[in-house]
C-alpha atoms as a PDB file:
ATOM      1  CA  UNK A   1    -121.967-205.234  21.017  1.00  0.00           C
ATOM      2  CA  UNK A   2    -121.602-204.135  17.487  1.00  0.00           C
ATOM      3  CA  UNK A   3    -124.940-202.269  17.851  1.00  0.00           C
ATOM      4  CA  UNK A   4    -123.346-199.720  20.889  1.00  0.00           C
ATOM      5  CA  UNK A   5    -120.271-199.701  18.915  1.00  0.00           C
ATOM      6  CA  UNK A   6    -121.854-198.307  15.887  1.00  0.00           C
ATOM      7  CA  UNK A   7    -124.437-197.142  17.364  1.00  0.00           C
ATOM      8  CA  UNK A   8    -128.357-196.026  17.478  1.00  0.00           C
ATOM      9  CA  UNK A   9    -130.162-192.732  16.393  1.00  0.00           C
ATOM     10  CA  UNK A  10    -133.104-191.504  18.372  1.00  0.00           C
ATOM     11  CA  UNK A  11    -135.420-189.832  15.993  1.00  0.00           C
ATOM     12  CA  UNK A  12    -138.771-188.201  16.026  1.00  0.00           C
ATOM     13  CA  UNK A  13    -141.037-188.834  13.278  1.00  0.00           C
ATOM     14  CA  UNK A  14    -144.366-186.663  12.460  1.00  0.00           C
ATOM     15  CA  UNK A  15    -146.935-187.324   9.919  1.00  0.00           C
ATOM     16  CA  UNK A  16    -150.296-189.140   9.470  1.00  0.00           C
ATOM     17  CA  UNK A  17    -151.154-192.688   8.519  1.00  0.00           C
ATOM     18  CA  UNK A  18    -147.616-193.579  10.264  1.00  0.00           C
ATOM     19  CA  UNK A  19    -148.856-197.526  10.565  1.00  0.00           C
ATOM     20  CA  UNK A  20    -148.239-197.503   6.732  1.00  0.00           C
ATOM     21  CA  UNK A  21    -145.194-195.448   7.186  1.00  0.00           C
ATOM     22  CA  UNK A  22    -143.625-198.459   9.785  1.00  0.00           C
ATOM     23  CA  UNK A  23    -145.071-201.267   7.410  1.00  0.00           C
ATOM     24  CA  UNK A  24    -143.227-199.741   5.041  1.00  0.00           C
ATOM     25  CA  UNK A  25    -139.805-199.516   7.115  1.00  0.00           C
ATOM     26  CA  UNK A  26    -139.677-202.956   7.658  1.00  0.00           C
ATOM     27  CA  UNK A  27    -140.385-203.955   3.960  1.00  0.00           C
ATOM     28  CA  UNK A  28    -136.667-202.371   3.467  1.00  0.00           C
ATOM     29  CA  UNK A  29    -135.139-204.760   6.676  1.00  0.00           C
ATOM     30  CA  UNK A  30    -135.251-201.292   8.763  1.00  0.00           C
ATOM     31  CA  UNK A  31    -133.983-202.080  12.142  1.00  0.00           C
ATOM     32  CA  UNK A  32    -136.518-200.518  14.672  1.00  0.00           C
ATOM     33  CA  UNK A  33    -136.393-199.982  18.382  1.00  0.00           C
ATOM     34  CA  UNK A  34    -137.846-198.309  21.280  1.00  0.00           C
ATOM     35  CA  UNK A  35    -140.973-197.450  19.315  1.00  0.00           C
ATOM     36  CA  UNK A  36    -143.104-195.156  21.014  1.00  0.00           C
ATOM     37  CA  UNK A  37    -146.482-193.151  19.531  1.00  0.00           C
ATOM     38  CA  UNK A  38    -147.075-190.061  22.115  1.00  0.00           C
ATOM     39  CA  UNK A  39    -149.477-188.538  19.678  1.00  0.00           C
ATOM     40  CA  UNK A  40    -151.503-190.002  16.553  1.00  0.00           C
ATOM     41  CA  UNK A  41    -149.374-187.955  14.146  1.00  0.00           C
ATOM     42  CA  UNK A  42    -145.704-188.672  15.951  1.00  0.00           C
ATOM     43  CA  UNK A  43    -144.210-191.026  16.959  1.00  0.00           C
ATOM     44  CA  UNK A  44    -140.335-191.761  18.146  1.00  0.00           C
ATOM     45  CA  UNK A  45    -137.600-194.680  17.334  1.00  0.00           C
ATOM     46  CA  UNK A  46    -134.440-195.582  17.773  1.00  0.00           C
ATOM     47  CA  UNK A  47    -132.636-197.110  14.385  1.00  0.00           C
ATOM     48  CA  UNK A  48    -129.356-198.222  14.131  1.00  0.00           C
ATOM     49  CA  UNK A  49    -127.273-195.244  12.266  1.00  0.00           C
ATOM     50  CA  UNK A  50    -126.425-198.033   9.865  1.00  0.00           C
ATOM     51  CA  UNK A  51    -129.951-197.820   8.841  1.00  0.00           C
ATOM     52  CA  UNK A  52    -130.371-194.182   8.996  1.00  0.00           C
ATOM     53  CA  UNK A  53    -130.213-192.833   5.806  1.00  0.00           C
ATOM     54  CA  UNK A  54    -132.506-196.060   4.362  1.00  0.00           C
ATOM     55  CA  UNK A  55    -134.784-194.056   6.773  1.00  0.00           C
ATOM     56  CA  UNK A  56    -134.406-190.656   5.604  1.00  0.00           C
ATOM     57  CA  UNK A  57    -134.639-191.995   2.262  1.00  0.00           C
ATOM     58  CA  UNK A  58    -137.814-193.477   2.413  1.00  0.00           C
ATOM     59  CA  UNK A  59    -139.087-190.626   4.840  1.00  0.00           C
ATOM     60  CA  UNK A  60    -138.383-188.373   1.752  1.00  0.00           C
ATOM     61  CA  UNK A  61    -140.110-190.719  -0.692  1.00  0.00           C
ATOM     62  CA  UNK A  62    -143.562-191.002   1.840  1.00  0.00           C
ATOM     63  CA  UNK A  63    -143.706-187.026   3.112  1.00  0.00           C
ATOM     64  CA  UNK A  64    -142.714-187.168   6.947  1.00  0.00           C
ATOM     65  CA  UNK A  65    -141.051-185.192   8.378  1.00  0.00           C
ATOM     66  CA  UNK A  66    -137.771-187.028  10.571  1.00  0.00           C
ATOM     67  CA  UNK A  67    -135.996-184.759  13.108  1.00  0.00           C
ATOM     68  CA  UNK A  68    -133.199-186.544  15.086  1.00  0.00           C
ATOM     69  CA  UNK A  69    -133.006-186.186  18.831  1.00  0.00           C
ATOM     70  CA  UNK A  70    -130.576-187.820  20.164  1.00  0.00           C
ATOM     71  CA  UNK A  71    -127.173-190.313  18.770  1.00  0.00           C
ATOM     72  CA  UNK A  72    -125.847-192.925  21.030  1.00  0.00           C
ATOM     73  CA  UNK A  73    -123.086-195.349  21.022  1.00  0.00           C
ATOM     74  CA  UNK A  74    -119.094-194.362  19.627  1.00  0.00           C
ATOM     75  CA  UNK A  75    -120.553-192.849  16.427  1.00  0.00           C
ATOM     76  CA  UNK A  76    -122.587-190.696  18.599  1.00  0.00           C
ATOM     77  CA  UNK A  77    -119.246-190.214  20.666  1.00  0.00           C
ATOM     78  CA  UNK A  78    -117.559-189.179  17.707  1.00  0.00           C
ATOM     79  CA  UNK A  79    -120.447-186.842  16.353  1.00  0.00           C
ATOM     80  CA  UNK A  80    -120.353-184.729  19.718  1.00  0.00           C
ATOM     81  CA  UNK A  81    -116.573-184.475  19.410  1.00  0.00           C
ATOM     82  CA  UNK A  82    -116.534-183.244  15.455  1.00  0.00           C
ATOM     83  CA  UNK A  83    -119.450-180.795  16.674  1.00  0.00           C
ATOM     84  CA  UNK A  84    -117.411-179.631  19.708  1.00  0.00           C
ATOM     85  CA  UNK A  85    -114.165-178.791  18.622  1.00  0.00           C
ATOM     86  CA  UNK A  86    -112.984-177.437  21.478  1.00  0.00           C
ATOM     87  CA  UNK A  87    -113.730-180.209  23.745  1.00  0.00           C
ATOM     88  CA  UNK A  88    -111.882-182.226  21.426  1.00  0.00           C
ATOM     89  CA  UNK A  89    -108.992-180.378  21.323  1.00  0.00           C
ATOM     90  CA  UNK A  90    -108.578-180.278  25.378  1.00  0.00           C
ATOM     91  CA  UNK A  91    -108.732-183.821  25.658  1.00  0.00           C
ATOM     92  CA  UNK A  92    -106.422-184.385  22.929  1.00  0.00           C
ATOM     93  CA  UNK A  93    -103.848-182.359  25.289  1.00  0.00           C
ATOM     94  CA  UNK A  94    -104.764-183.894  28.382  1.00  0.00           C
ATOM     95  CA  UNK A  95    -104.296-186.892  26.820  1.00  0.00           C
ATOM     96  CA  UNK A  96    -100.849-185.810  25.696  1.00  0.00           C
ATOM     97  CA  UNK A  97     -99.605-184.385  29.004  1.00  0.00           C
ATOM     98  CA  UNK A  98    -100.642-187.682  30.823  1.00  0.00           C
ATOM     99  CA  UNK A  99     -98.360-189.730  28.390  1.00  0.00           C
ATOM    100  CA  UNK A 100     -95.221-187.217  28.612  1.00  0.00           C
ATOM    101  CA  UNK A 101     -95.554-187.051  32.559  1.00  0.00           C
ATOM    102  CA  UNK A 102     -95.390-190.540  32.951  1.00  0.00           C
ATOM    103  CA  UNK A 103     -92.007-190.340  31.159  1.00  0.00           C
ATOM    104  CA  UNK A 104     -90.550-188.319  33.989  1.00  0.00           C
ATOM    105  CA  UNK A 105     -89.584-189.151  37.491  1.00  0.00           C
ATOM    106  CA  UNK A 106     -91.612-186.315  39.918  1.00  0.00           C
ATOM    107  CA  UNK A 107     -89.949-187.261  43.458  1.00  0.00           C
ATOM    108  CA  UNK A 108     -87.058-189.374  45.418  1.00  0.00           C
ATOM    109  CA  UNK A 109     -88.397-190.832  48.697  1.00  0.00           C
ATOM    110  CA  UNK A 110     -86.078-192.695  50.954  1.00  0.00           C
ATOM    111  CA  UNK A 111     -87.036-194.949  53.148  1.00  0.00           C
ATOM    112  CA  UNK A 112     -85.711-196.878  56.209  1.00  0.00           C
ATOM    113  CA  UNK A 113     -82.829-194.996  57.080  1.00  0.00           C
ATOM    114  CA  UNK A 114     -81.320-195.196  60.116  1.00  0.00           C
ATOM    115  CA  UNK A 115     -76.775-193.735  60.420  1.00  0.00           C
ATOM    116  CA  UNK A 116     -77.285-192.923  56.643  1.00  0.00           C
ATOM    117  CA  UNK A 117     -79.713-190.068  55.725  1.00  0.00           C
ATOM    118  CA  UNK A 118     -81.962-189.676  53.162  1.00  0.00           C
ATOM    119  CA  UNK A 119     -80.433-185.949  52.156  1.00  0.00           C
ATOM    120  CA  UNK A 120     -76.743-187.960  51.423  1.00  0.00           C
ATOM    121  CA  UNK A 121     -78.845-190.796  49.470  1.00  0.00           C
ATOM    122  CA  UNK A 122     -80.702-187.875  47.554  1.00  0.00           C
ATOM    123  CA  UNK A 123     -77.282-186.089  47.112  1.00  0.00           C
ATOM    124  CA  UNK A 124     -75.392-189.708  45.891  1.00  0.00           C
ATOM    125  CA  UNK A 125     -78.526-190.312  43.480  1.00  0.00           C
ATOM    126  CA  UNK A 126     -77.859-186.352  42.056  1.00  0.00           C
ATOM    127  CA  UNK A 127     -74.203-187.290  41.435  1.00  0.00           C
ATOM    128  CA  UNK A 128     -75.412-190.077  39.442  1.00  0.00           C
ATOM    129  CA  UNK A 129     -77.332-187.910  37.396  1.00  0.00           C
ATOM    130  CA  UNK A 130     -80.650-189.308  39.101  1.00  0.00           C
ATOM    131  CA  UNK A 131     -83.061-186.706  40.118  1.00  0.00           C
ATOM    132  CA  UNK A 132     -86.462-184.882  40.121  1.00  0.00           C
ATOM    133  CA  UNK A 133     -87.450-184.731  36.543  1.00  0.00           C
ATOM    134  CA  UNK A 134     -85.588-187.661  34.737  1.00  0.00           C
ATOM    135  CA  UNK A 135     -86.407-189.960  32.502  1.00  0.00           C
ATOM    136  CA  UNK A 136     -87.401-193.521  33.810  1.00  0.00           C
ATOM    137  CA  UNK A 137     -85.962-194.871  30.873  1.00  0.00           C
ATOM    138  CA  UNK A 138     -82.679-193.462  31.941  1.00  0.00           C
ATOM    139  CA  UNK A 139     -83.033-195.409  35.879  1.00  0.00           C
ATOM    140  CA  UNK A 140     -80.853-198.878  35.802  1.00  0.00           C
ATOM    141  CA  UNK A 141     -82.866-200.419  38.883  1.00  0.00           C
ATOM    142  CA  UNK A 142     -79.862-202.558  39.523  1.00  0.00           C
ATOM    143  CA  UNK A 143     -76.824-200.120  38.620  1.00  0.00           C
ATOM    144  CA  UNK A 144     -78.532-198.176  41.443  1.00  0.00           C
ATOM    145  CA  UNK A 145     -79.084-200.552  43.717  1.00  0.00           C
ATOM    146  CA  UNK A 146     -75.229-202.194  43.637  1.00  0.00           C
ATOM    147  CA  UNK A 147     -73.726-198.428  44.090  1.00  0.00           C
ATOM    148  CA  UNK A 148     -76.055-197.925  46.958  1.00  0.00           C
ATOM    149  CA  UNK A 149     -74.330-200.873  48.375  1.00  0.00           C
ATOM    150  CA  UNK A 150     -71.072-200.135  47.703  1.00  0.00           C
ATOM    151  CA  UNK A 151     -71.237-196.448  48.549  1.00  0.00           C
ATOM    152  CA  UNK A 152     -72.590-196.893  51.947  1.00  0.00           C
ATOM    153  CA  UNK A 153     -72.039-200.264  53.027  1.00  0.00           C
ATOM    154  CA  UNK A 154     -75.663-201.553  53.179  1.00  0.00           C
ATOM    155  CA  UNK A 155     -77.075-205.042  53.797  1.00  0.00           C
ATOM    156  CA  UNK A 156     -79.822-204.479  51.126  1.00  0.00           C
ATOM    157  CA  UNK A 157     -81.206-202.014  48.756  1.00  0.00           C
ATOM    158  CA  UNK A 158     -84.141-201.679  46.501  1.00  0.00           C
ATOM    159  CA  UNK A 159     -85.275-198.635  43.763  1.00  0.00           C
ATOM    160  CA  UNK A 160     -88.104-198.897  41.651  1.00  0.00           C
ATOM    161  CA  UNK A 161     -90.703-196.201  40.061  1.00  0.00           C
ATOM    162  CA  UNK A 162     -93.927-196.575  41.482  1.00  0.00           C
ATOM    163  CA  UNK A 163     -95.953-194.018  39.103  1.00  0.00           C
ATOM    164  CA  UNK A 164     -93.740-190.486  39.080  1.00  0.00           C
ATOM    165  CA  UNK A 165     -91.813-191.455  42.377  1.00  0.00           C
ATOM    166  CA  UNK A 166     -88.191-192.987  42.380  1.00  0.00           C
ATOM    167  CA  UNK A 167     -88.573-195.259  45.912  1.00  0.00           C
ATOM    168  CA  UNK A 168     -84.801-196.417  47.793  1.00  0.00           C
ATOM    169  CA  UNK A 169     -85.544-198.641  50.106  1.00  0.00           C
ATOM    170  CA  UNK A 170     -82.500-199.520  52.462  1.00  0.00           C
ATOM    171  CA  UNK A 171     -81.357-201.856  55.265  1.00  0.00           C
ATOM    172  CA  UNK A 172     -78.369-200.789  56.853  1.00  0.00           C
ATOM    173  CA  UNK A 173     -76.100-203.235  58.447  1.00  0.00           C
ATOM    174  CA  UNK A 174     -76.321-203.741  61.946  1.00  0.00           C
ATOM    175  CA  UNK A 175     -73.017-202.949  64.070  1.00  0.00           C
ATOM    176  CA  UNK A 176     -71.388-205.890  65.492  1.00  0.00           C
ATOM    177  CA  UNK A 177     -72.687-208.619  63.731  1.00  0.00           C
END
């Protein structure tokens, strides 16, 4: 876990007599994985970036040449962000809008109205100073609900926010009984 957290480096190492060039590696407790030798004078590893610049240093010391291909894990996350600011930036504010939209209230949806229509509830909830774009913070669930009840002589009443929608859902009282 701590391995894809930090994450690996893919490189691509050229040279000759690379045997004593991976003898040498592990001498220094160099992590290696995923070795693979496609030609006798390359081959290609993945080392933890922990261990990468024990690697370059001791590429340096021995004459190889070390090109990296690839970087994987959150560090390599973090790399391709730095390198692409742009991309960055974009889901920095997309980020940003998601968190202030989910502040506001979007719609008011009614349901189960029968005498009482969902244009006078809507009109009610706007005297109240609940509408399209307010905060949910600012919504008393039960403040609404009791002067639902009172203001139009329903049996029951519920309002919650269910993602950017304000939901009333009524049950008029039945005639009679």
């Amino acid at each position: 876990m701590l391995d894809f957290i930090l994450g690996y480096v893919r490189v691509e190492i050229k040279g000759l007599n690379l045997e004593k060039f991976i003898a040498q590696l592990m001498k220094q407790n160099i992590t290696i994985k995923n070795l693979v030798r496609p030609e006798y004078n390359r081959i290609l590893l993945s080392t933890p970036i922990t261990d990468k610049h024990k690697l370059f240093a001791q590429s340096s010391q021995m004459c190889y040449t070390i090109t990296v291909q690839k970087t994987s894990g959150l560090c390599g996350l973090g790399l391709f962000l730095k390198r692409k600011i742009g991309v960055s930036l974009g889901l920095v504010c997309v980020m940003l809008l998601l968190i202030v939209s989910n502040l506001f209230v979007f719609s008011v949806k009614v349901y189960g109205t029968q005498n009482v229509t969902s244009a006078q509830i809507i009109e009610f909830l706007d005297a109240q100073n609940i509408k399209k774009y307010s905060l949910k913070t600012d919504i008393d669930h039960n403040e609404v609900e009791r002067l639902l009840i009172s203001q139009f002589d329903l049996s029951m009443c519920s309002v919650i926010i269910w993602g950017g929608s304000l939901i009333v859902n009524i049950k008029e009282k039945i005639n009679g009984v």
